[in-house]
Each structure stands twice: as structure tokens, then as C-alpha cells.
PDB file of N, CA and C in Angstrom:
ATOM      1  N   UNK A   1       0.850  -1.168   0.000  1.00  0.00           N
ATOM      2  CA  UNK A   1       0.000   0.000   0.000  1.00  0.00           C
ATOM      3  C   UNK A   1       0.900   1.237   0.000  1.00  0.00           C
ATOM      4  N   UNK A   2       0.572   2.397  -1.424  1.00  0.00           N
ATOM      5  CA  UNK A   2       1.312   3.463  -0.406  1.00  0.00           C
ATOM      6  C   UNK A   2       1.016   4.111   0.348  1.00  0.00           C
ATOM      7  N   UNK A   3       1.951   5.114   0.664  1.00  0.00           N
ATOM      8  CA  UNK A   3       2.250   5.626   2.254  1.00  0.00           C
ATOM      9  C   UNK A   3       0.909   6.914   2.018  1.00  0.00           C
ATOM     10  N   UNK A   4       0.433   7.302   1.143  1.00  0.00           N
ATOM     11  CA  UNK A   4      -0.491   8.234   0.865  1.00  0.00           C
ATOM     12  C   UNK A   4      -1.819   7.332   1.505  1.00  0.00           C
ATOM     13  N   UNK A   5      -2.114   6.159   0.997  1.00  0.00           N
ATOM     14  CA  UNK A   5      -3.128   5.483   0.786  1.00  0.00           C
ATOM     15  C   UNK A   5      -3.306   4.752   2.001  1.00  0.00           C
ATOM     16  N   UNK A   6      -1.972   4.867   2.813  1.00  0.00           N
ATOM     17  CA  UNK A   6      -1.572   4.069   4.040  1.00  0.00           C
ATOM     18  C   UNK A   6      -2.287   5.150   5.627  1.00  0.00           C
ATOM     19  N   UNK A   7      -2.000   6.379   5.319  1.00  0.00           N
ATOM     20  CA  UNK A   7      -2.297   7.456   5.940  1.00  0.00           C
ATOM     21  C   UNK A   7      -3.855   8.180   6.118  1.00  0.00           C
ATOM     22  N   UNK A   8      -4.621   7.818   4.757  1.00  0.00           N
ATOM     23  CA  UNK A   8      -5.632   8.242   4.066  1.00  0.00           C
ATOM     24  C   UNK A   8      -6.541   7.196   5.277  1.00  0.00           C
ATOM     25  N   UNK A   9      -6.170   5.395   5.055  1.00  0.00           N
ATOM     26  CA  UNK A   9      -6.865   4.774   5.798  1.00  0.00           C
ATOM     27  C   UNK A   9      -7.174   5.449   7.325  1.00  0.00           C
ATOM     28  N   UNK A  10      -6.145   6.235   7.516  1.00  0.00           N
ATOM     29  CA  UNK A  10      -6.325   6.074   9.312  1.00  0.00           C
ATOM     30  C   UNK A  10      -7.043   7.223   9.385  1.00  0.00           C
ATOM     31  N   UNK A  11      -8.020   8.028   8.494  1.00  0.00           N
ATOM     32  CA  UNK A  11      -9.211   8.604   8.787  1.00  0.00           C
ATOM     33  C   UNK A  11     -10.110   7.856   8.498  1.00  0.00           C
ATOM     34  N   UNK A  12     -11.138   8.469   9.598  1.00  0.00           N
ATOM     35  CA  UNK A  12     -12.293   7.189  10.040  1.00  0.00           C
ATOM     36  C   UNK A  12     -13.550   8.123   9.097  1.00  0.00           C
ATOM     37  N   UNK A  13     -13.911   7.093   8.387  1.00  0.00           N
ATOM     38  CA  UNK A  13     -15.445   7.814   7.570  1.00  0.00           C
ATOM     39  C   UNK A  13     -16.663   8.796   8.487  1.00  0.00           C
ATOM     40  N   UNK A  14     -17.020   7.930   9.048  1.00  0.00           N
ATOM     41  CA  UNK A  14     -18.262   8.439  10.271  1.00  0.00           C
ATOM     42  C   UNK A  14     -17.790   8.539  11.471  1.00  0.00           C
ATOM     43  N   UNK A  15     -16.265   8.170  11.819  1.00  0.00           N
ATOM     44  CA  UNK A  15     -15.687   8.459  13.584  1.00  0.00           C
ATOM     45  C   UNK A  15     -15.484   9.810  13.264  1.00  0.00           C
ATOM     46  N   UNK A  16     -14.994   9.748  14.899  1.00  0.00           N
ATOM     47  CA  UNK A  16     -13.756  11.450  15.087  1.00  0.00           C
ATOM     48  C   UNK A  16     -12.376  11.273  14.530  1.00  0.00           C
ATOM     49  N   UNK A  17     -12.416  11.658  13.948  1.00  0.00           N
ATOM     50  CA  UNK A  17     -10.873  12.126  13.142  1.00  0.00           C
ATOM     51  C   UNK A  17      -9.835  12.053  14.180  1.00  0.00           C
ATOM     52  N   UNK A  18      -8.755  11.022  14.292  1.00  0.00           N
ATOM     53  CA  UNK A  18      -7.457  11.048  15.146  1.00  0.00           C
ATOM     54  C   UNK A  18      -6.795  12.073  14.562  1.00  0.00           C
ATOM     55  N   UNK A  19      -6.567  13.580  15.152  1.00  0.00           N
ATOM     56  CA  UNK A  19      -5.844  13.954  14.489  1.00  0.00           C
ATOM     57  C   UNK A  19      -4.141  14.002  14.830  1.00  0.00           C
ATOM     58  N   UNK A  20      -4.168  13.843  15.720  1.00  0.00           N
ATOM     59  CA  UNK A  20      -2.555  13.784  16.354  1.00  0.00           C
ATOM     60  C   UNK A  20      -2.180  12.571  15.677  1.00  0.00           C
ATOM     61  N   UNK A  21      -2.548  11.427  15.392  1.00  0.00           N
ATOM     62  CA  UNK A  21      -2.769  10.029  14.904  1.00  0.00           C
ATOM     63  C   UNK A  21      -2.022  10.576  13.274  1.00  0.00           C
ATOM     64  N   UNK A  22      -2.673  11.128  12.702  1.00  0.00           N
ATOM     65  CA  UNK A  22      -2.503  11.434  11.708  1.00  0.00           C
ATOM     66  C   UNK A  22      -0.874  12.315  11.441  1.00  0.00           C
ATOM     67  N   UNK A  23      -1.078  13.508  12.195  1.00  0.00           N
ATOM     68  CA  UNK A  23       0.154  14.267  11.883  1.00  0.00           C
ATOM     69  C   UNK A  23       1.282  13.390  12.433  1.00  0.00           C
ATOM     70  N   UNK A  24       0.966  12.314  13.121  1.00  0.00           N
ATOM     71  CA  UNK A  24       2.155  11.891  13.347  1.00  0.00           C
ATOM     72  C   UNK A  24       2.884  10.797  12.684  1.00  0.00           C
ATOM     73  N   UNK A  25       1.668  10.520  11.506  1.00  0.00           N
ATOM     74  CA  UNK A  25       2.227   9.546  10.470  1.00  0.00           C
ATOM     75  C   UNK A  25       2.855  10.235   9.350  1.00  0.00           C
ATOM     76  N   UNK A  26       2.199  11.350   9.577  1.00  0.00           N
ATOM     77  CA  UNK A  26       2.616  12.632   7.965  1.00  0.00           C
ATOM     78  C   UNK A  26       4.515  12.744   8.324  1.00  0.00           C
ATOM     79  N   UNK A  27       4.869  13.218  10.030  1.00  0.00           N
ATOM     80  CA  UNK A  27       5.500  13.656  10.386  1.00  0.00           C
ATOM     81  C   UNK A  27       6.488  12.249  10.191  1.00  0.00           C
ATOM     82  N   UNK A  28       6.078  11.169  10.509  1.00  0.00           N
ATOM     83  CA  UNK A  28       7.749   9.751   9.860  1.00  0.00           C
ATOM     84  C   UNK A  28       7.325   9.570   8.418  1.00  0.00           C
ATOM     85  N   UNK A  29       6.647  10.166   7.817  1.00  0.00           N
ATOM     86  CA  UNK A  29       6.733   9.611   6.144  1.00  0.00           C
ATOM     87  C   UNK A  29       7.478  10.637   5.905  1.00  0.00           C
ATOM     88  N   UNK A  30       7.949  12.211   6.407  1.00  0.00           N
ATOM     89  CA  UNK A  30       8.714  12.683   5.760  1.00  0.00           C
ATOM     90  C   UNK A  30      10.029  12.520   6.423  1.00  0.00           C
ATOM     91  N   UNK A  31      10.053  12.023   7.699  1.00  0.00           N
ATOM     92  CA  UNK A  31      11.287  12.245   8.132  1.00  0.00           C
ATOM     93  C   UNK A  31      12.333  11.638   7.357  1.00  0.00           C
ATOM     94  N   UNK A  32      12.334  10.596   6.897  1.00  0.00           N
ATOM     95  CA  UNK A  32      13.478   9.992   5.954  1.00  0.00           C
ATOM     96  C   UNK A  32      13.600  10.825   4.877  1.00  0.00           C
ATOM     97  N   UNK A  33      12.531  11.808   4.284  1.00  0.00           N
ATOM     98  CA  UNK A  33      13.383  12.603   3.323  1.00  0.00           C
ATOM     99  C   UNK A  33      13.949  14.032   3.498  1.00  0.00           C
ATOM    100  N   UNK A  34      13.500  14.441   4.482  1.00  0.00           N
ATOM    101  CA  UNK A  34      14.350  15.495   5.592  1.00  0.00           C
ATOM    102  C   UNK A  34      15.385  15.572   5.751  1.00  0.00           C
ATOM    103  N   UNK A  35      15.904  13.751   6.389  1.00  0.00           N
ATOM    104  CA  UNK A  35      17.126  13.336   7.083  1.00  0.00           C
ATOM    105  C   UNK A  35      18.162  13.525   5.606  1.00  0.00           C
ATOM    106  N   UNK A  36      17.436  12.773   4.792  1.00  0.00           N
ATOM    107  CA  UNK A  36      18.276  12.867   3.570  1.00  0.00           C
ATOM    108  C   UNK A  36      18.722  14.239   2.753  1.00  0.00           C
ATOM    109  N   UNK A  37      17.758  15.110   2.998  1.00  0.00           N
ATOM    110  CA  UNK A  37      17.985  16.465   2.317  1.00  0.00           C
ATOM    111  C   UNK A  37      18.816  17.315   3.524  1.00  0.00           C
ATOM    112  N   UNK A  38      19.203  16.844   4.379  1.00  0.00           N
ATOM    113  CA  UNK A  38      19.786  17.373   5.662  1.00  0.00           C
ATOM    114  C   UNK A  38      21.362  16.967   4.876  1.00  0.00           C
ATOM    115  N   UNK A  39      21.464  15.595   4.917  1.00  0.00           N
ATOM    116  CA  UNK A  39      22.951  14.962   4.857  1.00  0.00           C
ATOM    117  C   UNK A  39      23.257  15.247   3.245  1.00  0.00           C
ATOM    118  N   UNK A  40      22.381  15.523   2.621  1.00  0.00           N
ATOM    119  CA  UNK A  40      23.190  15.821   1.034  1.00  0.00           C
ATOM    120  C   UNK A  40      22.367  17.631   0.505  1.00  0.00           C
ATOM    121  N   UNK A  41      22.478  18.402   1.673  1.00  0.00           N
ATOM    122  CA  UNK A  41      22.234  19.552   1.157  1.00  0.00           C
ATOM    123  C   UNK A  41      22.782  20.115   0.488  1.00  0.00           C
ATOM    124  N   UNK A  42      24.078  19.851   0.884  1.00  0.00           N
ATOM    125  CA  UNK A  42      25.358  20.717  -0.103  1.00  0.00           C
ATOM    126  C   UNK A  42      25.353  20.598  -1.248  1.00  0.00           C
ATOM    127  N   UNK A  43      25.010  19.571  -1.944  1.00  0.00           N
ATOM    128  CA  UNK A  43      24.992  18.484  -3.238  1.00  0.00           C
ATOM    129  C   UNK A  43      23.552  18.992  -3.856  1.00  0.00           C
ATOM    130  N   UNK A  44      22.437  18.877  -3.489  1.00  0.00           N
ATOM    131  CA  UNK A  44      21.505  19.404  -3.678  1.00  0.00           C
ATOM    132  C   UNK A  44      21.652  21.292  -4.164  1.00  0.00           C
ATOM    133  N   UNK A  45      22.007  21.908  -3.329  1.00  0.00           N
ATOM    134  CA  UNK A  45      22.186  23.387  -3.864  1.00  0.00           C
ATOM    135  C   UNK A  45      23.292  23.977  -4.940  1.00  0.00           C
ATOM    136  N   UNK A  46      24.248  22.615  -4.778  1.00  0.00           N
ATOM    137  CA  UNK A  46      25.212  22.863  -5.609  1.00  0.00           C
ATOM    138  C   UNK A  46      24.629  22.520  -6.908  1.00  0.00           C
ATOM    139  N   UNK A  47      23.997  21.708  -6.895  1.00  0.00           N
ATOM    140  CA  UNK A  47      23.459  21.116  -8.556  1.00  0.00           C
ATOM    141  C   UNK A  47      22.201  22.040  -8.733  1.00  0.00           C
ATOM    142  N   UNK A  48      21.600  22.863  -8.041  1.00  0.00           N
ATOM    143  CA  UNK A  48      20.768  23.640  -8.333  1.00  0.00           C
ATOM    144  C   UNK A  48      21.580  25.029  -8.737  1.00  0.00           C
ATOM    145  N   UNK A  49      22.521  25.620  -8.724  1.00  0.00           N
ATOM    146  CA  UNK A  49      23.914  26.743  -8.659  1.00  0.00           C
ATOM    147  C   UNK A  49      24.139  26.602  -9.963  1.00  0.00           C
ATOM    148  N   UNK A  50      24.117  24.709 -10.253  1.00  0.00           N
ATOM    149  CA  UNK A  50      24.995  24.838 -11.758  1.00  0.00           C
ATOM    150  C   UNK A  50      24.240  24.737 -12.851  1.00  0.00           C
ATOM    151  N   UNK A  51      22.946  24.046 -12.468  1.00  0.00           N
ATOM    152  CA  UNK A  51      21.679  23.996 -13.284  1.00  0.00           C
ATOM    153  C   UNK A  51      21.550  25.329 -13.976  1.00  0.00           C
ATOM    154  N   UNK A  52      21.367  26.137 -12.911  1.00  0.00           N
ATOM    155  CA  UNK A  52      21.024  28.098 -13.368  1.00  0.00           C
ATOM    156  C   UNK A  52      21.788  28.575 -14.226  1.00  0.00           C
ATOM    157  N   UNK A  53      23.241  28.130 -14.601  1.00  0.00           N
ATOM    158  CA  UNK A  53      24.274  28.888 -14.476  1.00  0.00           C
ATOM    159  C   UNK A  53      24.161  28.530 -16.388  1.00  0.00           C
ATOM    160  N   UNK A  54      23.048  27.633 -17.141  1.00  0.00           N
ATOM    161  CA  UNK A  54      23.634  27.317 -18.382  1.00  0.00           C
ATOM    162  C   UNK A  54      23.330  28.458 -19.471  1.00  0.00           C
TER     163      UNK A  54
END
């Protein structure tokens, strides 16, 4: 399942909406790409620097 479709489930049709439930699944589906844009930022802005530059 994806992680969209995975997240989507854990709202309830006719319940109360978990919402802490929720942001806190939003909040580890991005953390791995955070962590990653954390450890290769440099690389990331640099190839955006040289992209501009043609």
C-alpha cells in the first residue's frame, strides 16, 4: 500500500478524526526525506547553482 493510501486509511469515515494520529504519520513519512535532504544539502544546492548557471 502506499504511504499516501496508508495514511488516508487512518481517517475514520463516520468516527472522530485522530488527528494527532494522523500528523504523526505525515511527520515519519517525511522524516526519511528530511534526514536525507539534511545529509546531502550541499549536493543538492550545488546542482541547483549549476543547473542556473547554463
Amino acid at each position: 500500500m502506499p504511504l499516501s493510501a496508508g495514511i488516508a486509511t487512518l481517517m475514520g469515515q463516520r468516527t472522530i478524526t485522530d488527528y494527532p494520529l494522523l500528523l504523526a504519520a505525515a511527520a515519519m513519512a517525511m522524516a526519511p526525506v528530511v534526514i536525507l535532504f539534511l545529509i546531502m544539502q550541499r549536493r543538492v544546492i550545488d546542482g541547483i547553482a549549476f543547473a542556473g548557471m547554463k
